[in-house]
N, C-alpha and C. Protein backbone atom coordinates (compact mmCIF):
# COMPACT_ATOMS: atom_id res chain seq x y z
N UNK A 1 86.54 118.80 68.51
CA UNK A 1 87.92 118.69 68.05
C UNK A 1 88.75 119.77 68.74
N UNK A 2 90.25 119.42 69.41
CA UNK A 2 90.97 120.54 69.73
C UNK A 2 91.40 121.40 68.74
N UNK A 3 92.11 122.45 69.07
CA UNK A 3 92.51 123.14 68.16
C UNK A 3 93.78 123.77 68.87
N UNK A 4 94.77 123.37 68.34
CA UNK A 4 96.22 124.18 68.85
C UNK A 4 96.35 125.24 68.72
N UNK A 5 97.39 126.08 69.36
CA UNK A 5 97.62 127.16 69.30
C UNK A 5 99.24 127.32 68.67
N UNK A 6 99.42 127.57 67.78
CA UNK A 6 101.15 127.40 67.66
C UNK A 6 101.67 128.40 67.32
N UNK A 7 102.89 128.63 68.44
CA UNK A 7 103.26 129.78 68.46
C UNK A 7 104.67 130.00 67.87
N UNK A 8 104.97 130.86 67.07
CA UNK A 8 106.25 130.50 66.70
C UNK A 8 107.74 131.20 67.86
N UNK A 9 108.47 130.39 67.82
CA UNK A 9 109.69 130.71 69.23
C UNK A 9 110.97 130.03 68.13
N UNK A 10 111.63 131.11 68.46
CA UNK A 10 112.92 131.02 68.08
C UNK A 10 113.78 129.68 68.50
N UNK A 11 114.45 128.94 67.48
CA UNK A 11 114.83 127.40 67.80
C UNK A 11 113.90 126.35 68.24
N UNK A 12 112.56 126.70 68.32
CA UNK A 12 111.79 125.92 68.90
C UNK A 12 111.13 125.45 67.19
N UNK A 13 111.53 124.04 66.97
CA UNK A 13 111.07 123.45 65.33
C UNK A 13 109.37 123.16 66.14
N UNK A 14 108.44 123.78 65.23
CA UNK A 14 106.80 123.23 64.99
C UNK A 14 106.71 122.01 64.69
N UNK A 15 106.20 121.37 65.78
CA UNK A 15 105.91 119.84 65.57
C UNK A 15 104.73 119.67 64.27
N UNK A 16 104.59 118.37 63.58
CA UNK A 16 104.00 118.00 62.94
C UNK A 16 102.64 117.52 62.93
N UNK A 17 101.58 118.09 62.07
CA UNK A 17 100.25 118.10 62.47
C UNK A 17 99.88 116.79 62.17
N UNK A 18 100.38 115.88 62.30
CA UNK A 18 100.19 114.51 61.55
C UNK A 18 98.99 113.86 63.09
N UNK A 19 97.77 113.05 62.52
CA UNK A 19 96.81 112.55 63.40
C UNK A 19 96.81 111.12 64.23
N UNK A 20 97.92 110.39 63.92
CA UNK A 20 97.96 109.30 62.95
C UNK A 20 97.29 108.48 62.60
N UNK A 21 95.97 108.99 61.67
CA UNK A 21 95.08 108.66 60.81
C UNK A 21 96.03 108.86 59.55
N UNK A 22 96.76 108.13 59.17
CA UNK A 22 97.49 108.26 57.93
C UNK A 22 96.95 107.40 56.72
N UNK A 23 95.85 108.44 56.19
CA UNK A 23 95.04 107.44 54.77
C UNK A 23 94.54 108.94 53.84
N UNK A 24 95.18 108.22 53.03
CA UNK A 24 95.42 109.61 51.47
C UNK A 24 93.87 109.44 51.02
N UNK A 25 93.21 110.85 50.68
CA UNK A 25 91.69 110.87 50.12
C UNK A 25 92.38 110.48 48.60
N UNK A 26 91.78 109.40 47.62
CA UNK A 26 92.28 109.91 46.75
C UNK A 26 91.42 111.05 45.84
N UNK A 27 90.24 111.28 46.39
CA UNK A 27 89.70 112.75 45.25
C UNK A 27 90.85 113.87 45.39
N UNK A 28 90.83 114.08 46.50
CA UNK A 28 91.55 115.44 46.63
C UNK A 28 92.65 115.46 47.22
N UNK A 29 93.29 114.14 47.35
CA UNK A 29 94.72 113.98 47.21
C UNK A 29 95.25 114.62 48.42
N UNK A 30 94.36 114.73 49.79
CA UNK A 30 95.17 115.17 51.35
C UNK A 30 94.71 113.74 52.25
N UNK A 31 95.81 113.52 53.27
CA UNK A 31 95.38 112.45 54.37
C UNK A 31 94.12 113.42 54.87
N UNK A 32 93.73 112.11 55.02
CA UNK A 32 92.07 112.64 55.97
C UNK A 32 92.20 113.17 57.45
N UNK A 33 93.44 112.50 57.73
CA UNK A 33 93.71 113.01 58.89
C UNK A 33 94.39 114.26 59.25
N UNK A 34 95.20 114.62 58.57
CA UNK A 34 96.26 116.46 58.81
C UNK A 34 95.88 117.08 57.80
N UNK A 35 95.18 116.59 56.33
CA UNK A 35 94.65 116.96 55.41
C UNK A 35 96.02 117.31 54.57
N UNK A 36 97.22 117.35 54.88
CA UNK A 36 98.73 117.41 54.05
C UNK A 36 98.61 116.61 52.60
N UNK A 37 99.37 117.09 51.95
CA UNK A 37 99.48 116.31 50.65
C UNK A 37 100.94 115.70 50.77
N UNK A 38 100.45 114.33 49.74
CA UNK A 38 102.28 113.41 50.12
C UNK A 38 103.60 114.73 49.91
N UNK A 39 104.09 115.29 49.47
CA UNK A 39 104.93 116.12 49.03
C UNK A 39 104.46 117.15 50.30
N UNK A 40 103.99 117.38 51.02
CA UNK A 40 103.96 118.16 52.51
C UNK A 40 104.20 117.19 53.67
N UNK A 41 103.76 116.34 53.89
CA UNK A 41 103.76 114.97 54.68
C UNK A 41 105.39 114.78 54.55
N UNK A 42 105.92 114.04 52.99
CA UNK A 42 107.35 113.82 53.43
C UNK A 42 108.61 114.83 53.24
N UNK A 43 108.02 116.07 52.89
CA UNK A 43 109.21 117.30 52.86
C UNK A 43 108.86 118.01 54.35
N UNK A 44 108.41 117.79 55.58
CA UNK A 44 108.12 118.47 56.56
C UNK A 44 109.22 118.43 57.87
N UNK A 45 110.17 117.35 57.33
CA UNK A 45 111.37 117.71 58.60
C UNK A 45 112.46 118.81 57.91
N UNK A 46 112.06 118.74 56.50
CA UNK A 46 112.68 119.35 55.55
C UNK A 46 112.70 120.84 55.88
N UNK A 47 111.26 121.36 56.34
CA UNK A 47 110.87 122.48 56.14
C UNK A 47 111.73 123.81 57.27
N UNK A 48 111.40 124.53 56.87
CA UNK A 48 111.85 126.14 57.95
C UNK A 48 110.71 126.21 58.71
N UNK A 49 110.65 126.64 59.87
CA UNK A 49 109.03 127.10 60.63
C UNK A 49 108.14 127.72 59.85
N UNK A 50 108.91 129.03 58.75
CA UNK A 50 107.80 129.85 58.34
C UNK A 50 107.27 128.54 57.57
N UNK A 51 107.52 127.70 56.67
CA UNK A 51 107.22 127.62 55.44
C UNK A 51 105.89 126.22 56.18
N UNK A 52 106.08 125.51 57.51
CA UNK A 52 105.51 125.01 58.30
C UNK A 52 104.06 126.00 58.60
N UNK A 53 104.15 126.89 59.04
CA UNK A 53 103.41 127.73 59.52
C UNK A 53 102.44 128.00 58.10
N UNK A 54 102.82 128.30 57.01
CA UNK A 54 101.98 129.01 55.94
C UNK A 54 101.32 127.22 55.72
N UNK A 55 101.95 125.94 55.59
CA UNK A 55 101.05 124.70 55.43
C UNK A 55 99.96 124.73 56.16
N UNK A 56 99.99 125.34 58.04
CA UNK A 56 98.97 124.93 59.13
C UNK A 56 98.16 125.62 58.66
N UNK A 57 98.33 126.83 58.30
CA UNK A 57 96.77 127.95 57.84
C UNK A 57 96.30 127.16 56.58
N UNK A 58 97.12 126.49 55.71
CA UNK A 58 96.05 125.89 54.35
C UNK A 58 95.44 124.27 54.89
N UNK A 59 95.93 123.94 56.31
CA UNK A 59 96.03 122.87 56.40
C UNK A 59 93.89 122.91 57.06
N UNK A 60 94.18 123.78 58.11
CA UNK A 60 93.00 124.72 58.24
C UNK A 60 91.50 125.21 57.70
N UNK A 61 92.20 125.81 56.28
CA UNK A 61 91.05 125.84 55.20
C UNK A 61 90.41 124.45 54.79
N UNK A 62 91.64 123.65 54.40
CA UNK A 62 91.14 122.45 54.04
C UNK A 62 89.98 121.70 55.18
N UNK A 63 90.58 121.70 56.15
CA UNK A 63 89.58 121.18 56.84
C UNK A 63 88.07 121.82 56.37
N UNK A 64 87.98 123.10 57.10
CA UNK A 64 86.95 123.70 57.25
C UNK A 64 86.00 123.66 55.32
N UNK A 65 86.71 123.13 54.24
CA UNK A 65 86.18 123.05 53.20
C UNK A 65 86.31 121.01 53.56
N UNK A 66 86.48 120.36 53.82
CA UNK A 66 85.97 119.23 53.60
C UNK A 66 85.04 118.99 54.89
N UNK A 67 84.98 119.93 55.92
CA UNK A 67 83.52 119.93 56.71
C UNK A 67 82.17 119.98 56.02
N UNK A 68 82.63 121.27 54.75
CA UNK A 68 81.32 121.60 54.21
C UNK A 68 80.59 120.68 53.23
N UNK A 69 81.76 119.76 53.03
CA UNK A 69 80.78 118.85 51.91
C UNK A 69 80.05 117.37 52.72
């Protein structure tokens, strides 16, 4: 799997981690694919970079915790 590097740059909006594998787990309630929850998925053009940036690091964990099961 790649893994981006995203850097944050002034006026430059963070594109969206979306796979488009767009299918909601329903146990744990993230697409299988960006692992986002609906309320991250459709508030994300919404968002500021930081608040983008703090989703990619949980977006991250999640993965690396639905590897482990």
């Amino acid at each position: 799997m790649d893994h981006k590097v995203i850097r944050k740059s002034l006026g430059q909006e963070i594109p969206s981690p979306c796979t488009g594998v767009c299918t909601m787990d329903l146990n744990n309630e993230y697409c299988i694919g960006c692992y986002r929850s609906r309320l991250e998925i459709g508030g994300w053009t919404h968002m500021d970079n930081e608040s983008k940036l703090t989703i990619i690091k949980d977006l991250r964990k999640r993965r690396k915790e639905a590897k482990k099961k």
